[in-house]
C-alpha atoms as a PDB file:
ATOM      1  CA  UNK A   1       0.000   0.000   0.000  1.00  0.00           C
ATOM      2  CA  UNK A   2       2.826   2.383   0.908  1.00  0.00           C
ATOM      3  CA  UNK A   3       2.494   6.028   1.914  1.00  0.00           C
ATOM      4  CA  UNK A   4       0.243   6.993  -0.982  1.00  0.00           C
ATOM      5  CA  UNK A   5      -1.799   3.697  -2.411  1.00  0.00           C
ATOM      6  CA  UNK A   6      -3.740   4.020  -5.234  1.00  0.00           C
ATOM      7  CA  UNK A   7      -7.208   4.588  -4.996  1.00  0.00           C
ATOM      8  CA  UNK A   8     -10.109   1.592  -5.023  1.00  0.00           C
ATOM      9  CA  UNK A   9     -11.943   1.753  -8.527  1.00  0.00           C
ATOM     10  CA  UNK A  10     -15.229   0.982  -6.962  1.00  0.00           C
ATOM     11  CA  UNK A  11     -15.355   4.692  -5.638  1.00  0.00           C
ATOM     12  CA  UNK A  12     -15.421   6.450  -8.766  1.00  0.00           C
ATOM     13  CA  UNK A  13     -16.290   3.971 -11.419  1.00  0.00           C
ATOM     14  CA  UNK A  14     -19.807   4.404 -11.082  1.00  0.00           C
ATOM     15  CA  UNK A  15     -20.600   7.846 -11.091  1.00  0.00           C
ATOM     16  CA  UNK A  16     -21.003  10.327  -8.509  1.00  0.00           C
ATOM     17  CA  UNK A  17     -24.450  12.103  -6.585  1.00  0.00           C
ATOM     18  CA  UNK A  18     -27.451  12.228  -8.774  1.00  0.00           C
ATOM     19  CA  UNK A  19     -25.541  10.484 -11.839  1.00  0.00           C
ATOM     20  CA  UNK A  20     -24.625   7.945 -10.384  1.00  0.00           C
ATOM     21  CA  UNK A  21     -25.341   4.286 -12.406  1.00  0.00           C
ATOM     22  CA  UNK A  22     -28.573   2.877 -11.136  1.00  0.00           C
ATOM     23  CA  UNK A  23     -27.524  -0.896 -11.809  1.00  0.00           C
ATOM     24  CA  UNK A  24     -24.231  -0.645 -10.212  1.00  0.00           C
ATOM     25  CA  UNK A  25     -26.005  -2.990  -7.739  1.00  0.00           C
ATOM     26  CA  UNK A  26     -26.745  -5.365  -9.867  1.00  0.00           C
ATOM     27  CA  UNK A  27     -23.693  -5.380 -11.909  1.00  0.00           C
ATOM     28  CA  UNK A  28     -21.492  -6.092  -9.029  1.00  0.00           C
ATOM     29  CA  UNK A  29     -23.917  -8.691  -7.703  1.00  0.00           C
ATOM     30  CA  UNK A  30     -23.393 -10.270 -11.258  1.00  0.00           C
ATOM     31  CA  UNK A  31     -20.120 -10.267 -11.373  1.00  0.00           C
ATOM     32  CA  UNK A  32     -18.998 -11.464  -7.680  1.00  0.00           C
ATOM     33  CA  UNK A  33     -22.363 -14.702  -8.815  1.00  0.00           C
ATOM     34  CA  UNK A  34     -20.724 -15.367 -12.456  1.00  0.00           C
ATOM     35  CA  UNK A  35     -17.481 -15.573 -11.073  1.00  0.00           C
ATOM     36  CA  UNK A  36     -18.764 -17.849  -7.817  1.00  0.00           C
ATOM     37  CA  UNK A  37     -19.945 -20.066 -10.640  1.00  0.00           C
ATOM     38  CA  UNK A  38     -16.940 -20.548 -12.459  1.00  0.00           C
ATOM     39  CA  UNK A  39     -14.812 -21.301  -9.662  1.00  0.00           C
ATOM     40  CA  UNK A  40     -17.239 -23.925  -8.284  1.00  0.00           C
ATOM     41  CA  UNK A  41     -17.191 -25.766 -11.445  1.00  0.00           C
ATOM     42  CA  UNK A  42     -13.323 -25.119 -12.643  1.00  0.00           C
ATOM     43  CA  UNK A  43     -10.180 -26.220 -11.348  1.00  0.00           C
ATOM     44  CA  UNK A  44      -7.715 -22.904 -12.446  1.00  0.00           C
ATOM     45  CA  UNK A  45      -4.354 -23.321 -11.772  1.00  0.00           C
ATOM     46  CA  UNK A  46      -0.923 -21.922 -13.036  1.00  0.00           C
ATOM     47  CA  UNK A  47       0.437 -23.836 -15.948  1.00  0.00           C
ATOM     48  CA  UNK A  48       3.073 -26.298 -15.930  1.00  0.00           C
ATOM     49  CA  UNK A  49       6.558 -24.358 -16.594  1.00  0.00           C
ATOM     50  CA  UNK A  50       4.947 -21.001 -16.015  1.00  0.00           C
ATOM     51  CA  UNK A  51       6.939 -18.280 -15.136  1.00  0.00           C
ATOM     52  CA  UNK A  52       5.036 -16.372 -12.915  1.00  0.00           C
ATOM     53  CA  UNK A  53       5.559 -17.438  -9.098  1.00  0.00           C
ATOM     54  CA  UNK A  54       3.030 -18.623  -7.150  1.00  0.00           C
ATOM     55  CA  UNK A  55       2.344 -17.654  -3.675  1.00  0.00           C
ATOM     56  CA  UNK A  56       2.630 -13.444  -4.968  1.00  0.00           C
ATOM     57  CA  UNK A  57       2.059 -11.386  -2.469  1.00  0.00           C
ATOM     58  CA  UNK A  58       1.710  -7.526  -3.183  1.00  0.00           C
ATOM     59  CA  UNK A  59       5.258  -6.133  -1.753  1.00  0.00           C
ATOM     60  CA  UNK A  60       7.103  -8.949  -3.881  1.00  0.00           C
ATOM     61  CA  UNK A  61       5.485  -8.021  -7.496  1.00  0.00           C
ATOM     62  CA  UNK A  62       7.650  -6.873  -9.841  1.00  0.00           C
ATOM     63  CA  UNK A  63       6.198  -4.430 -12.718  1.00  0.00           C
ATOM     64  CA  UNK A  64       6.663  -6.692 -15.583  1.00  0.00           C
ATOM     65  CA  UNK A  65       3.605  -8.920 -13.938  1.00  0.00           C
ATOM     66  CA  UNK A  66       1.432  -5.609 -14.541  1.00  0.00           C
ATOM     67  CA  UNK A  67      -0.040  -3.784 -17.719  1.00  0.00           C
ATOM     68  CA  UNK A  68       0.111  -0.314 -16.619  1.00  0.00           C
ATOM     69  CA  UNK A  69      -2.922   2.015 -17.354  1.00  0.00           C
ATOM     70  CA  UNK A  70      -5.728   3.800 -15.600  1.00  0.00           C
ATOM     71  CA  UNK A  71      -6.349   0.798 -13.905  1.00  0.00           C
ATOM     72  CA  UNK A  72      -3.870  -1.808 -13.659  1.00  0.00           C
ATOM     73  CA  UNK A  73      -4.393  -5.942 -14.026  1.00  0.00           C
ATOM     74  CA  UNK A  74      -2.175  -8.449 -14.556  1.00  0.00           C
ATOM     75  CA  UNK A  75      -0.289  -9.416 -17.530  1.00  0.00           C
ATOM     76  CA  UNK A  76      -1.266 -12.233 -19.586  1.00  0.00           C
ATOM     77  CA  UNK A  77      -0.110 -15.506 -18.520  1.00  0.00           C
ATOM     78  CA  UNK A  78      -0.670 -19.013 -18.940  1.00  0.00           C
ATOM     79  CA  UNK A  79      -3.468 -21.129 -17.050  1.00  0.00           C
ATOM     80  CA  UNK A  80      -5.087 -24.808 -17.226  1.00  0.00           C
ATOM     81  CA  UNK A  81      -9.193 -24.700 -17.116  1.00  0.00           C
ATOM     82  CA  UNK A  82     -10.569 -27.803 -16.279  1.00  0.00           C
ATOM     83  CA  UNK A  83     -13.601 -29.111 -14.979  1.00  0.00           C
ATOM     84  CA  UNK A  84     -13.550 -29.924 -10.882  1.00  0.00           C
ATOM     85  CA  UNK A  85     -15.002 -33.560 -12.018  1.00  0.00           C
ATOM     86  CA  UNK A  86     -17.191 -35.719 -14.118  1.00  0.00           C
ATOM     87  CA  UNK A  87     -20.747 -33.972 -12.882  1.00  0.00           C
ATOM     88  CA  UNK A  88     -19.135 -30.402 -13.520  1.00  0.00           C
ATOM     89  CA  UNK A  89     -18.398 -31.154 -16.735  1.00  0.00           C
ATOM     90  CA  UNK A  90     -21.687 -32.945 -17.467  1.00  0.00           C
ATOM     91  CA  UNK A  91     -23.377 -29.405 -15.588  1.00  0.00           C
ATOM     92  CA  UNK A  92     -21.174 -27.244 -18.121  1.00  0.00           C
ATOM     93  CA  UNK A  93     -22.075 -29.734 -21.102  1.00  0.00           C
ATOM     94  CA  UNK A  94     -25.960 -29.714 -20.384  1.00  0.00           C
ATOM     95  CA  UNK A  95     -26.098 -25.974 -20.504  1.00  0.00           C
ATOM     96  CA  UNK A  96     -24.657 -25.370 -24.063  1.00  0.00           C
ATOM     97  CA  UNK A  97     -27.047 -28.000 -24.769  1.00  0.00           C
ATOM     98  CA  UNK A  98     -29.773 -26.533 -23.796  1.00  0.00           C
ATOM     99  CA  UNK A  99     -28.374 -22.913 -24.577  1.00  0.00           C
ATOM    100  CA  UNK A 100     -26.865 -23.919 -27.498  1.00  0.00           C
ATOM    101  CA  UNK A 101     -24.533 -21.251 -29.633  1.00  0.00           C
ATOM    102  CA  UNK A 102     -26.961 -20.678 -32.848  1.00  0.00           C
ATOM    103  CA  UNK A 103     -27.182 -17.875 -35.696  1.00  0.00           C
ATOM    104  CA  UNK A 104     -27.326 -14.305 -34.443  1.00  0.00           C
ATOM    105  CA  UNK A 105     -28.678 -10.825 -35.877  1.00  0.00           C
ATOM    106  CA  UNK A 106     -25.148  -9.502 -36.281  1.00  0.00           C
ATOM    107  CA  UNK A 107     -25.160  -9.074 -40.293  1.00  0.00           C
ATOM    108  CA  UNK A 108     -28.852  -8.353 -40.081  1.00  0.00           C
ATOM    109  CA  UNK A 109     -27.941  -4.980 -37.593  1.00  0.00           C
ATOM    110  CA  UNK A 110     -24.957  -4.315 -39.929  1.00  0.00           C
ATOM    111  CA  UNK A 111     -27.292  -4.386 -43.124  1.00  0.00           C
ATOM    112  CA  UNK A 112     -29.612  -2.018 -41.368  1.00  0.00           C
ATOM    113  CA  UNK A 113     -26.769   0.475 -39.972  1.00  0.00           C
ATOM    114  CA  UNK A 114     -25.355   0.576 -43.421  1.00  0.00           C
ATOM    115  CA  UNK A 115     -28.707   1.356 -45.190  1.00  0.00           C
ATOM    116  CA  UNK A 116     -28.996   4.154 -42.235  1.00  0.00           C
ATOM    117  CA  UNK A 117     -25.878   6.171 -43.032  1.00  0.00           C
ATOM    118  CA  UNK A 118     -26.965   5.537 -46.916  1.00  0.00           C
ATOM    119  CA  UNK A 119     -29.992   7.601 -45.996  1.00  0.00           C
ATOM    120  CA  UNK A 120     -28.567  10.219 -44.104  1.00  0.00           C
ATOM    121  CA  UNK A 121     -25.646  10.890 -46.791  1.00  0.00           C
ATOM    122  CA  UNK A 122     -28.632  11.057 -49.487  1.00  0.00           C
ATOM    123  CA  UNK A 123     -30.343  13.705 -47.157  1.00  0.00           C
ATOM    124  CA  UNK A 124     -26.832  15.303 -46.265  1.00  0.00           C
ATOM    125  CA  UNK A 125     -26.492  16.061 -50.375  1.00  0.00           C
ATOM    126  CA  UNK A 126     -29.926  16.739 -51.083  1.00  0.00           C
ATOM    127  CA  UNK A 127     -29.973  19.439 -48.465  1.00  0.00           C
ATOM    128  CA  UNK A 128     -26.630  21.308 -49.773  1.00  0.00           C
END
């Protein structure tokens, strides 16, 4: 932390007074129950001949374990993602079953935002 330590994102990220984001609630709710849910059903653990050291604690980091920015994270790094057992991954298999990854209205939103700014460049030279 030191003499000066950097300043928790949660109090500004959302806004301040009367602008403040009405679903911060809910987003951070979200977050904390998607994240609950992926650690129940995933065992994540440092790859095998990773570099980075396990055990980190915050006085030992070293920058190069850091992408700098407004709001710093970690660097990339390698991981292994694999189900805790048998019924996990039958759980994670049974949802993209039944939520299964189909056609979307991508090109169908790009077809009508093109067609949009066709219009408004026809109205653009038929107003000059």
């Amino acid at each position: 932390m030191g003499e000066k330590p950097e300043l928790d994102p949660e109090t500004y990220v959302w806004g301040f007074g009367r602008r403040i984001c009405p679903g911060r609630v809910i987003a951070d709710y979200s977050i904390w129950l998607n994240v609950a849910a992926a650690l129940s059903c995933f065992d994540i653990s440092r790859k095998a001949g990773s570099t980075l050291p396990t055990g980190l604690l915050a006085s030992e980091a070293k920058p190069e374990y850091f992408v700098a920015g407004t709001i710093s994270h970690p660097a990339p790094f390698d991981v292994d993602i694999k189900p805790r057992s048998e019924t996990h991954l039958q759980l994670i298999k049974s949802v993209e079953h039944e939520h299964p990854f189909g056609d979307n209205d991508a090109q169908e939103l790009r077809d009508r935002i093109s067609s949009r700014r066709k219009e408004v460049s026809k109205e653009k030279h038929a107003t000059v």
